[in-house]
Each structure stands twice: as structure tokens, then as C-alpha cells.
Protein backbone atom coordinates (compact mmCIF):
# COMPACT_ATOMS: atom_id res chain seq x y z
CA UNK A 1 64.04 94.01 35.45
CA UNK A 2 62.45 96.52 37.57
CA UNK A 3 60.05 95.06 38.44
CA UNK A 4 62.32 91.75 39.85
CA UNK A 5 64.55 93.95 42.01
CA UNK A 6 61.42 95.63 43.51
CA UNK A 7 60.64 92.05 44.21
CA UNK A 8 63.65 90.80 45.78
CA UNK A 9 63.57 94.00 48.21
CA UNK A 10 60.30 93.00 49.49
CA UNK A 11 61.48 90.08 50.01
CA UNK A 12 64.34 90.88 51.88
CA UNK A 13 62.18 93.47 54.02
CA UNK A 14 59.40 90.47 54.74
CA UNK A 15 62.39 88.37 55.64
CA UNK A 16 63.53 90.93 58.13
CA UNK A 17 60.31 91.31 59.77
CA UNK A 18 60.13 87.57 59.89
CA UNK A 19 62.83 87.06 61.96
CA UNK A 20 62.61 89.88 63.99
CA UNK A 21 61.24 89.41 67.52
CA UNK A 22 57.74 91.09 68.29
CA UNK A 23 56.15 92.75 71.53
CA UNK A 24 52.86 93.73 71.30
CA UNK A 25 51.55 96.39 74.18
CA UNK A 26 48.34 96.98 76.23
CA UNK A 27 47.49 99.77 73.81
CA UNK A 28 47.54 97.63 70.37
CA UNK A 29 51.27 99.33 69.65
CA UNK A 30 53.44 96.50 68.78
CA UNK A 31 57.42 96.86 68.77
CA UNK A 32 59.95 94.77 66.82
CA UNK A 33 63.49 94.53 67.24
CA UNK A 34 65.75 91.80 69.53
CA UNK A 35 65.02 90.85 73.09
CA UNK A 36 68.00 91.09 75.25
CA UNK A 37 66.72 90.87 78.65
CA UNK A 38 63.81 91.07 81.19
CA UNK A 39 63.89 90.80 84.48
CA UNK A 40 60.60 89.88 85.63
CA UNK A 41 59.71 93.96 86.05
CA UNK A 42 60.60 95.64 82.50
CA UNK A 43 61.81 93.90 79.04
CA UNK A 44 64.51 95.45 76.97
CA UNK A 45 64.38 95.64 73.34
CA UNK A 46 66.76 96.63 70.87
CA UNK A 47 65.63 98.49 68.12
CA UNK A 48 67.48 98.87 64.54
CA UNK A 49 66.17 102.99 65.00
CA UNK A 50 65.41 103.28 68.56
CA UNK A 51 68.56 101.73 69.85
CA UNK A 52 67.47 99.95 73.42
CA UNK A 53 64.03 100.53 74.39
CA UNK A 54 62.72 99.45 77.97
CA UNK A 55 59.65 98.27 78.36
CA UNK A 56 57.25 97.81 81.58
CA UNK A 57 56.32 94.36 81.91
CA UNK A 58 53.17 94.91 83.05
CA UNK A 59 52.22 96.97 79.90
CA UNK A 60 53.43 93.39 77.62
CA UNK A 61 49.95 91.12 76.20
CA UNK A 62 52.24 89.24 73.86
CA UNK A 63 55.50 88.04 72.86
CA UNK A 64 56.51 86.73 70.19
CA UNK A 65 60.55 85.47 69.28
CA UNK A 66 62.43 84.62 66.31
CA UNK A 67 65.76 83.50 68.60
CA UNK A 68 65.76 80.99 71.35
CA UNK A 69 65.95 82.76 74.91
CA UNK A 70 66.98 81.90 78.36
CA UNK A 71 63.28 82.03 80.60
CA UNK A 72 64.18 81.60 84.73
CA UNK A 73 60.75 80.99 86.62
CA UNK A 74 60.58 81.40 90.14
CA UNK A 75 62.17 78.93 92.47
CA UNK A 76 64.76 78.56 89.62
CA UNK A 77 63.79 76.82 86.88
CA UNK A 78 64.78 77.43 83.80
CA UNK A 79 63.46 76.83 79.90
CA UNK A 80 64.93 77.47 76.60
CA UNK A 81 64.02 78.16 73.16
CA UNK A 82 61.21 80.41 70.79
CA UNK A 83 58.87 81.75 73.40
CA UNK A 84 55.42 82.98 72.46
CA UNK A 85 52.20 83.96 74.47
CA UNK A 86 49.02 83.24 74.98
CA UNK A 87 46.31 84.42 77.50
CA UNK A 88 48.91 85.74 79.86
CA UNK A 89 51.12 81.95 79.64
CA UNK A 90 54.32 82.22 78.63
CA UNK A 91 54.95 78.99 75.85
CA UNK A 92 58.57 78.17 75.34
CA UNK A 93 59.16 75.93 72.34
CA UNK A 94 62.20 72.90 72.33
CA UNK A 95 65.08 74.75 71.36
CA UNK A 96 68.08 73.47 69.10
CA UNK A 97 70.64 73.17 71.63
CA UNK A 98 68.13 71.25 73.58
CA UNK A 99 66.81 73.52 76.41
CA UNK A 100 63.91 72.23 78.65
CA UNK A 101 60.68 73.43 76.70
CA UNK A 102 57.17 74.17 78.62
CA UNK A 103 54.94 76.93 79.87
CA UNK A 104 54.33 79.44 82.20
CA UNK A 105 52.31 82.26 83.88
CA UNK A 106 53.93 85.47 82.76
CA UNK A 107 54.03 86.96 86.53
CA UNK A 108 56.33 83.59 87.27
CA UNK A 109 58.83 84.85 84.85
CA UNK A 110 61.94 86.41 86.73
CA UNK A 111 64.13 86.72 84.10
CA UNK A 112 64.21 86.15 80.09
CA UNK A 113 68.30 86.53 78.65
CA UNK A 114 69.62 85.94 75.27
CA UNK A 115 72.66 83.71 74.48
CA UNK A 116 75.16 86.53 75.22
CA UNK A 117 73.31 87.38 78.38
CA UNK A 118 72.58 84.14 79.61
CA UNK A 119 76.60 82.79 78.95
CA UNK A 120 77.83 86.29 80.37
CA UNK A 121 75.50 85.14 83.62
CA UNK A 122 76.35 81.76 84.16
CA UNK A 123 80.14 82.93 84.02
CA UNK A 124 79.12 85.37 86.84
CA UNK A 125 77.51 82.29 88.36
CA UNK A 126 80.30 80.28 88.37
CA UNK A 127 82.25 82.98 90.10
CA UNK A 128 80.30 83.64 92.91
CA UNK A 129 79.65 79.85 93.50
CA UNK A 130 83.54 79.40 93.60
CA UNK A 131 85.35 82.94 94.03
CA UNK A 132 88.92 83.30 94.40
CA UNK A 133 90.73 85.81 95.46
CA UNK A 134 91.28 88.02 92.64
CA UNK A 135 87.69 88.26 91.60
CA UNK A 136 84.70 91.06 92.22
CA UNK A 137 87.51 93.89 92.77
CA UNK A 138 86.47 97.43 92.34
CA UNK A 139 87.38 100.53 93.53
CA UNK A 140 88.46 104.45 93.15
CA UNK A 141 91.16 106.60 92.93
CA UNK A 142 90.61 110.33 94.16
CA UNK A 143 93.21 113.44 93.62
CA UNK A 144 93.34 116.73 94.20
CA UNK A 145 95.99 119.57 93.68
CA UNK A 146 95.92 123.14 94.49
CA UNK A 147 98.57 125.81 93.71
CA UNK A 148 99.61 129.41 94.16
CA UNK A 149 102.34 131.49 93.05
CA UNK A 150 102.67 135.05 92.59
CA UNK A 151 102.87 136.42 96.39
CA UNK A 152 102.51 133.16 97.66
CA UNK A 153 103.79 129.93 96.62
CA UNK A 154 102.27 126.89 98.05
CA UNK A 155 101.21 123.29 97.19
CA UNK A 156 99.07 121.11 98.31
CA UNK A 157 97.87 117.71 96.84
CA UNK A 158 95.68 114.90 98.34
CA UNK A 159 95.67 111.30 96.59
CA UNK A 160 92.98 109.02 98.17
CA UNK A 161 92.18 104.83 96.63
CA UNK A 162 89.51 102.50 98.00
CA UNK A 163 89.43 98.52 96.93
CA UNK A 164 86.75 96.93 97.91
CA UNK A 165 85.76 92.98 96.73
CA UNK A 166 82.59 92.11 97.74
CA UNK A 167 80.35 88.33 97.74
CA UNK A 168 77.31 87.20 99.03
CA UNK A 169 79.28 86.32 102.13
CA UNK A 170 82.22 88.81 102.80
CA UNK A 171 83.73 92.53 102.20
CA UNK A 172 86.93 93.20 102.25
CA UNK A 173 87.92 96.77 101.75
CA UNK A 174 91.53 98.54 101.59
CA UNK A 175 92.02 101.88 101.63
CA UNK A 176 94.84 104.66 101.69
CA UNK A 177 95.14 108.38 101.97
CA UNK A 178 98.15 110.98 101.39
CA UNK A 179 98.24 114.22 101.79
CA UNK A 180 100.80 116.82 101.68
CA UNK A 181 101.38 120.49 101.55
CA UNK A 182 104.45 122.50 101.23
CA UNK A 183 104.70 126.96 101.53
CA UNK A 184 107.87 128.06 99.67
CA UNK A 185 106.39 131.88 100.20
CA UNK A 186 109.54 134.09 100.94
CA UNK A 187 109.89 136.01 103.56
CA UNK A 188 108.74 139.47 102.83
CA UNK A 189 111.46 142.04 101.53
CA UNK A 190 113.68 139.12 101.08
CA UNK A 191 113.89 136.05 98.04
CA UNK A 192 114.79 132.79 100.43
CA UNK A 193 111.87 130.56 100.20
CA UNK A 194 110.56 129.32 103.73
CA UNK A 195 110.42 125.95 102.16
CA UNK A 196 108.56 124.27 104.87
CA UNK A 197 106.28 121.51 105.28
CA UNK A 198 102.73 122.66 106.02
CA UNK A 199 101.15 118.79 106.13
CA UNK A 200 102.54 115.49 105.60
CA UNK A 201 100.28 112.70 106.36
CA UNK A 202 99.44 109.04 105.74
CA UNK A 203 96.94 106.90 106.44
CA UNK A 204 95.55 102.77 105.17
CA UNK A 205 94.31 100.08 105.97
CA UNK A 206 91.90 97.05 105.83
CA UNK A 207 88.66 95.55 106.91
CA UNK A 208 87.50 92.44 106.39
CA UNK A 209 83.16 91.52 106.92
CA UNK A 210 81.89 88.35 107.44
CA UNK A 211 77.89 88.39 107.22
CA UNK A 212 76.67 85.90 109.82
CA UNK A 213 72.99 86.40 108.50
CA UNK A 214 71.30 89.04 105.87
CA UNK A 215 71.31 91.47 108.87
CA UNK A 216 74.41 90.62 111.02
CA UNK A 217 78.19 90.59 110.25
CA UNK A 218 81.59 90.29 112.57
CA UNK A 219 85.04 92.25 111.24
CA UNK A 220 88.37 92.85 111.41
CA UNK A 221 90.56 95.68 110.83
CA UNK A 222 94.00 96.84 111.07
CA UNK A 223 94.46 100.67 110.68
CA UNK A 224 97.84 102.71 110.20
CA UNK A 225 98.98 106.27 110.45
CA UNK A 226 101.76 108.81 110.21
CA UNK A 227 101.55 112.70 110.84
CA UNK A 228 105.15 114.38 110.41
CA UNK A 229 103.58 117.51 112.02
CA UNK A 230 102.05 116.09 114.91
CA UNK A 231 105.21 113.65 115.21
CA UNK A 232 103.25 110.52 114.99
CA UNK A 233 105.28 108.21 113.90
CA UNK A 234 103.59 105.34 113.72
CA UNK A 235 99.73 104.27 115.15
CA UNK A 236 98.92 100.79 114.76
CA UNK A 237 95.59 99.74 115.41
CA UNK A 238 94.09 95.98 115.75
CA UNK A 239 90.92 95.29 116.43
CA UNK A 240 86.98 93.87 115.64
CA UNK A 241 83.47 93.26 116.63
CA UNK A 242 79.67 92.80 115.02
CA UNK A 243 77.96 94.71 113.24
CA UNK A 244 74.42 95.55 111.74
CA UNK A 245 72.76 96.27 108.46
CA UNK A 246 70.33 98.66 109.64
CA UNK A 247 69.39 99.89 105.92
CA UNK A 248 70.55 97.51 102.83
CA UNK A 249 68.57 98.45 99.45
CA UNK A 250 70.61 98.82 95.95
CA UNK A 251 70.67 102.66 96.71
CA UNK A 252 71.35 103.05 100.39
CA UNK A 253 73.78 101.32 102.83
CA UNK A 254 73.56 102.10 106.31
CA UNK A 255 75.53 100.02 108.81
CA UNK A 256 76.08 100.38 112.47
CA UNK A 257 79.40 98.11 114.37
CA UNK A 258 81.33 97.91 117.55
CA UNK A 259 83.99 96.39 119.31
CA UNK A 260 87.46 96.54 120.61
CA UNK A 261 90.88 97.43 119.32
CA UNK A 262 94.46 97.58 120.43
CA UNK A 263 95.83 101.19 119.69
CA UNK A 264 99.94 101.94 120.04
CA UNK A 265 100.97 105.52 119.05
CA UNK A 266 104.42 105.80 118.94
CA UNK A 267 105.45 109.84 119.10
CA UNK A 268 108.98 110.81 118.17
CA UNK A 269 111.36 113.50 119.91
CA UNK A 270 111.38 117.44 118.98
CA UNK A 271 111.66 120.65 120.45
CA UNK A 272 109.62 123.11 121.33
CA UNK A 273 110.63 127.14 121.07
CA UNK A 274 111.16 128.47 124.57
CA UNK A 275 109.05 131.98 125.53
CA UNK A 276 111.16 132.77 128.03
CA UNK A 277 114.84 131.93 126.95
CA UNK A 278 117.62 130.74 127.89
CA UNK A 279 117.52 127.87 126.84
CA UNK A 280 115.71 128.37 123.19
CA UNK A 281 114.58 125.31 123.01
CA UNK A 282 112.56 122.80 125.33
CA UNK A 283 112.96 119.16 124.48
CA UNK A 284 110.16 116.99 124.21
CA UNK A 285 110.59 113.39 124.83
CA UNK A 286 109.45 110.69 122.78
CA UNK A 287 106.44 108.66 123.82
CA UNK A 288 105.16 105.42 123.45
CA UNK A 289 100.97 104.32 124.31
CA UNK A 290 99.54 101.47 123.84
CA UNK A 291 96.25 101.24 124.57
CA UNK A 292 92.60 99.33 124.77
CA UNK A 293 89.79 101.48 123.02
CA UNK A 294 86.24 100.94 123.05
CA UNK A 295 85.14 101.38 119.06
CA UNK A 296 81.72 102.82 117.79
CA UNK A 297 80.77 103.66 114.26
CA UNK A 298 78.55 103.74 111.16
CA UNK A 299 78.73 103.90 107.68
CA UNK A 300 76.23 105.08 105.21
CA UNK A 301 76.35 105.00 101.61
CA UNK A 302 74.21 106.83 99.54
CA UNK A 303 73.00 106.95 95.55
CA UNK A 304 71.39 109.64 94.35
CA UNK A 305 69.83 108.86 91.01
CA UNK A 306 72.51 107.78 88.63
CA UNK A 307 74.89 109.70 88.53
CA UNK A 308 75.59 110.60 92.42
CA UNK A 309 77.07 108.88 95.47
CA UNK A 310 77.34 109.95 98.88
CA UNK A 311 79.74 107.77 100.96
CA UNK A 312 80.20 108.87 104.58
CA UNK A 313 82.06 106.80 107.78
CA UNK A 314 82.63 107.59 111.65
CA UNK A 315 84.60 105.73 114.05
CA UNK A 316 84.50 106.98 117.69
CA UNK A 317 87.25 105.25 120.43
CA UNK A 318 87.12 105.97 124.20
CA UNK A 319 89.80 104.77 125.62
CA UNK A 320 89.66 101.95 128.07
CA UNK A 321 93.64 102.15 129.36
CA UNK A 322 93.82 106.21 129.96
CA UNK A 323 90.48 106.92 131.13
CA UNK A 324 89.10 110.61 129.91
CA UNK A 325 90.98 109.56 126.19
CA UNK A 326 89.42 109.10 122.89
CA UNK A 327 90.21 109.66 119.38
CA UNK A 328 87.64 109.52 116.33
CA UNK A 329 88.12 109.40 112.64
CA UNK A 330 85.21 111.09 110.20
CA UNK A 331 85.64 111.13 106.19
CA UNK A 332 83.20 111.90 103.69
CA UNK A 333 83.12 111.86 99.70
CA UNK A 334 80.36 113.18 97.52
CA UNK A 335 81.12 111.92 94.30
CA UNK A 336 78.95 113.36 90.92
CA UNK A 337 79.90 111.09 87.23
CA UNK A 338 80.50 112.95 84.24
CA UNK A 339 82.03 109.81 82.42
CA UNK A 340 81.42 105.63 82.82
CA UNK A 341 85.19 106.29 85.01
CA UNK A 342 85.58 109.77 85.62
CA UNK A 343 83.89 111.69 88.07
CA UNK A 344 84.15 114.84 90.19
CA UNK A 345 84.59 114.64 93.72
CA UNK A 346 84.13 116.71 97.13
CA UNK A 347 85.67 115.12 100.19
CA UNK A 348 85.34 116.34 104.00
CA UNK A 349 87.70 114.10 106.74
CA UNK A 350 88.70 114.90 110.43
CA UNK A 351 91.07 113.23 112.78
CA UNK A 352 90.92 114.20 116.47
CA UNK A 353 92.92 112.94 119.15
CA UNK A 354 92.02 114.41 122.74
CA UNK A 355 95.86 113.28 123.98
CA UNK A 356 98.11 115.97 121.49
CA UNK A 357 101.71 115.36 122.23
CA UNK A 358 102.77 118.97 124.37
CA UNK A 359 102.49 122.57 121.96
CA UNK A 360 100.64 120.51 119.11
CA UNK A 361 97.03 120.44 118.66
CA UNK A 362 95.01 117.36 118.52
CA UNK A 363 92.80 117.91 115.05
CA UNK A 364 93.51 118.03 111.56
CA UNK A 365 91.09 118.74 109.23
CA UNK A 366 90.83 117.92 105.43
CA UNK A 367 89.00 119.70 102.93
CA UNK A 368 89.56 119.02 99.68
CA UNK A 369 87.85 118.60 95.67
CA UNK A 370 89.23 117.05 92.87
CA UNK A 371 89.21 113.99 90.17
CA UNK A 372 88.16 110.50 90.71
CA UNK A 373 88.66 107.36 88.48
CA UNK A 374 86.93 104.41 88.70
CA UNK A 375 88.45 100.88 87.67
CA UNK A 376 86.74 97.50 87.97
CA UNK A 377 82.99 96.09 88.39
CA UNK A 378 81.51 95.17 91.75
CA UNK A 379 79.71 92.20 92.13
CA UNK A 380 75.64 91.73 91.47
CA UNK A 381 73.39 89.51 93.78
């Protein structure tokens, strides 16, 4: 009895090994497990102890697979079925589900999927070859609050989102900011909060690319804006021009555009507290500008190793209607992953406007660190 069970075990065990897919190294090591992918530079291997192991596939003299696999050569062919090697050729047996069969030169090999893979890819195929509207979205939401009491007793609280859905042949980005801040400190010797309104701003958008080559792209954008402290009511700005992918690797993104836009700033009324009373008050009028501006700018994104991203945009706009005017618009994340979706962020932005409506100064200046979630997958090309 014994000694049957010890023989059905090493039976099972041989059967295991039998259908388990083998890679043999440069060293004599050889690894066994289940091929999910290669892509022409490493394979990766999943192990029933190691979990996913990634091999260079340089270091590779043999393969050897008990599943069919997906093989794409270079210029795009592709085979299908039991692959096996011999003296660096790459020999891909007919597969069941009838998959073009043949051989190949390992170095032609660009990538080598399972089922799962390989359906999972010719999904995201499909997509980019016919993408509607509501595909390739991704984006993050950013938030920070900060609070004293005691003393003091103020709030302040920042809420920033970027979309962004991205092909092969356009970009289209939207993007919105809040901030606000309050001071409910009471005056001292007395309990009546000031209750008053220390920052209230808005700001959105959207962009739209259109590559015209690898290197070259035109846009549009329409930008809007209020400021209860500086009494903007409203600035609506319409423009475009061309732009250039100076730097444009999987880790760094550095673009460089111009054009025109159409600026109107629409100021509301207040009052300003007189020095040298009667009356108390001066009124300030409201104002309307429209306006043709000259825009300049880059963007440059930045990943540092995995876990890190640096994304950083300036806009500068002389203006062409009130010469000696200009406005420009910097903002800055750095944004560290502690989770898939949850990171830590650090976020720098100024707005300057050399054309302050009277008594109010032209610059605001955000500094501010907090949460960011991320939702959806961008596209890969």
C-alpha cells in the first residue's frame, strides 16, 4: 500500500514537471514555472515559490513550453503554439487553435504573451485602432487641509484633479483647482470671530494636442478663473499654437509651445478704505479687458524610479493690446506613491498679473502638501 501511494506521488510530481514550462540560462541554471511574457529584452516567469521572476533575455540558451504562446517577430508577424529552441532559433510548433507555426532567430523576437496576455492585448489593440471617447482616461485627485485653533483659528484647504486621455494621435487634458482659506481668529480681548475670507479661488480648464508628426503637435485651450480677493470675476481665455517634443522617453516629457490667445478679465466693483477721510471709502469701478496675448511655455514631466513623479508647467503672456502687460501661470507637483492609488504630494503654483486692479497686488502664491488618488490607466504605445 505504501509503496503504491509513494508511487502515485511521483507520478503526480513527474507530471508537474512535465507540463511545466522550462528556461534554461547561460550558466547551466535552468528555471521552471509559466511564461507570461517577454518583450524582446527580459522574459517573465512565474514561479509556484518564487512568485514572478524576470529574466534578461540575453542570459536565455533555451526554451522550452508546455502551453501554446503568442511569438510577435519584427515587422509584425506573429506565430502560435509550443515554442522550443535550438542554436539560438526560436521553433514554434502548430498550435490547437490553429496559430501560424515556424521559426525564428531569437534577437527577431519582440514579444512572446500567453493567452491572457495576448487577448488582454488585442483588446488594447482594438481600442487604439478605433477609440472613442470614453476610453484611455486617467487622472488624479490632490487635497490638502490645514487647521489651527487654540489662539488662532483658521482653515485652509486646496482640492486639485487632472484628466488626461491620451492616443497615439491626441491629448486632451482637463484640469481644475480650488482653494480656499477662511481666519475666524477673534479679535484680541474680545470673543467675535473676524470670520473673513483669507483666499477664495478657482481655476480649469482644457487642452486639446494634435501630434502632426512624432516631434510636432498644434493645440487648443480654453482657460478660466475667479479670485474673490483680487475681484476677478471672471477671465476667459481662448487660444492655440504648435508645439514641440523636445524630450519624449517613457520617463521624461519635455515639451516646448506657443501661440496666441484671446484674454477678457472682467473685475467687479469695491471699495477701497480712505487714509485721509472724509469720505471712508473710495469706490473702485468695475473693469472690463479684453485682450490679445502673445503665449510661451513648457512642460516637463519627470519619473524618478518607480515610485516618483515630478510634473512641472509655465505659461508666460505679453500682452499684445496694452503694451508693457503680461501675466504668467507656474504650477508644480512632486508626487512620491506609497500605494498602487495613493500617494503623497508637494505642490508649488504662482499666478502673476502685472495689471492688479487699484490697492490689490498682482501675485498669489500657493504652497501646499497633501493626499493624492489616482483612478484609471493611461494608454501604452
Amino acid at each position: 500500500m505504501r509503496r503504491s501511494l509513494l508511487c502515485v506521488l511521483f507520478g503526480v510530481l513527474l507530471g508537474s514537471a512535465a507540463v511545466a514550462d522550462q528556461v534554461t540560462l547561460k550558466n547551466g541554471d535552468r528555471l521552471t514555472g509559466t511564461i507570461v511574457s517577454a518583450d524582446g529584452k527580459t522574459l517573465v516567469m512565474k514561479s509556484e515559490y518564487a512568485g514572478d521572476v524576470t529574466i534578461q533575455w540575453d542570459a536565455i540558451t533555451a526554451i522550452e513550453s508546455s502551453q501554446e504562446l503568442h511569438v510577435t517577430l519584427k515587422g509584425g508577424k506573429q506565430l502560435a503554439g509550443k515554442i522550443s529552441t535550438s542554436d539560438g532559433t526560436v521553433v514554434v510548433a502548430p498550435g490547437t487553435a490553429g496559430g501560424a507555426a515556424g521559426s525564428a532567430p531569437k534577437d527577431t523576437i519582440t514579444a512572446v504573451r500567453n493567452d491572457a496576455d495576448q487577448k488582454a492585448y488585442d483588446e488594447q489593440e482594438e481600442k487604439l485602432a478605433h477609440p472613442k471617447i470614453y476610453y484611455f482616461w486617467s487622472g488624479v485627485f490632490d487635497s490638502g487641509l490645514a487647521l489651527t485653533r487654540g489662539n488662532s483659528q483658521t482653515a485652509s484647504y486646496t482640492l486639485d484633479g487632472t484628466a488626461v486621455r491620451q492616443t497615439a494621435r491626441e491629448k486632451i487634458t482637463l484640469f481644475g483647482t480650488y482653494i480656499l482659506a477662511t481666519d475666524n481668529t477673534p479679535l484680541p480681548g474680545t470673543t467675535t470671530p473676524l470670520s473673513r475670507t483669507t483666499a477664495n479661488a478657482i481655476t480649469s480648464g482644457v487642452r486639446v494636442d494634435w501630434n502632426l508628426s512624432p516631434r510636432l503637435f498644434v493645440f487648443g485651450l480654453g482657460n478660466f478663473a475667479t479670485n474673490e480677493l483680487q475681484h476677478l470675476d471672471l477671465r476667459q481665455v481662448y487660444g492655440g499654437g504648435f508645439g514641440y517634443h523636445v524630450i519624449q522617453t517613457s520617463s521624461t516629457l519635455f515639451d516646448v509651445f506657443g501661440g496666441l490667445t484671446y484674454d477678457r478679465d472682467e473685475f467687479g466693483a469695491y471699495a477701497l478704505t480712505n487714509a485721509t477721510p472724509p469720505p471712508p471709502t473710495i469706490p473702485v469701478a468695475a473693469v472690463t479687458k479684453n485682450s490679445l496675448e502673445v503665449l510661451i511655455g513648457q512642460e516637463f514631466d519627470k519619473k524618478f524610479g518607480k515610485k516618483s513623479v515630478l510634473n512641472e508647467h509655465f505659461s508666460f503672456y505679453p500682452n499684445l493690446s496694452h503694451g508693457g502687460e503680461y501675466r504668467f501661470l507656474f504650477n508644480s507637483t512632486l508626487a512620491t506613491q506609497i500605494k498602487n492609488w495613493f500617494s503623497w504630494q508637494f505642490s508649488l503654483s504662482d499666478t502673476y498679473i502685472s495689471y492688479p486692479p487699484p490697492g490689490l497686488k498682482g501675485n498669489d502664491l500657493v504652497l501646499s502638501t497633501g493626499v493624492r488618488a489616482n483612478w484609471g490607466k493611461p494608454a501604452k504605445f
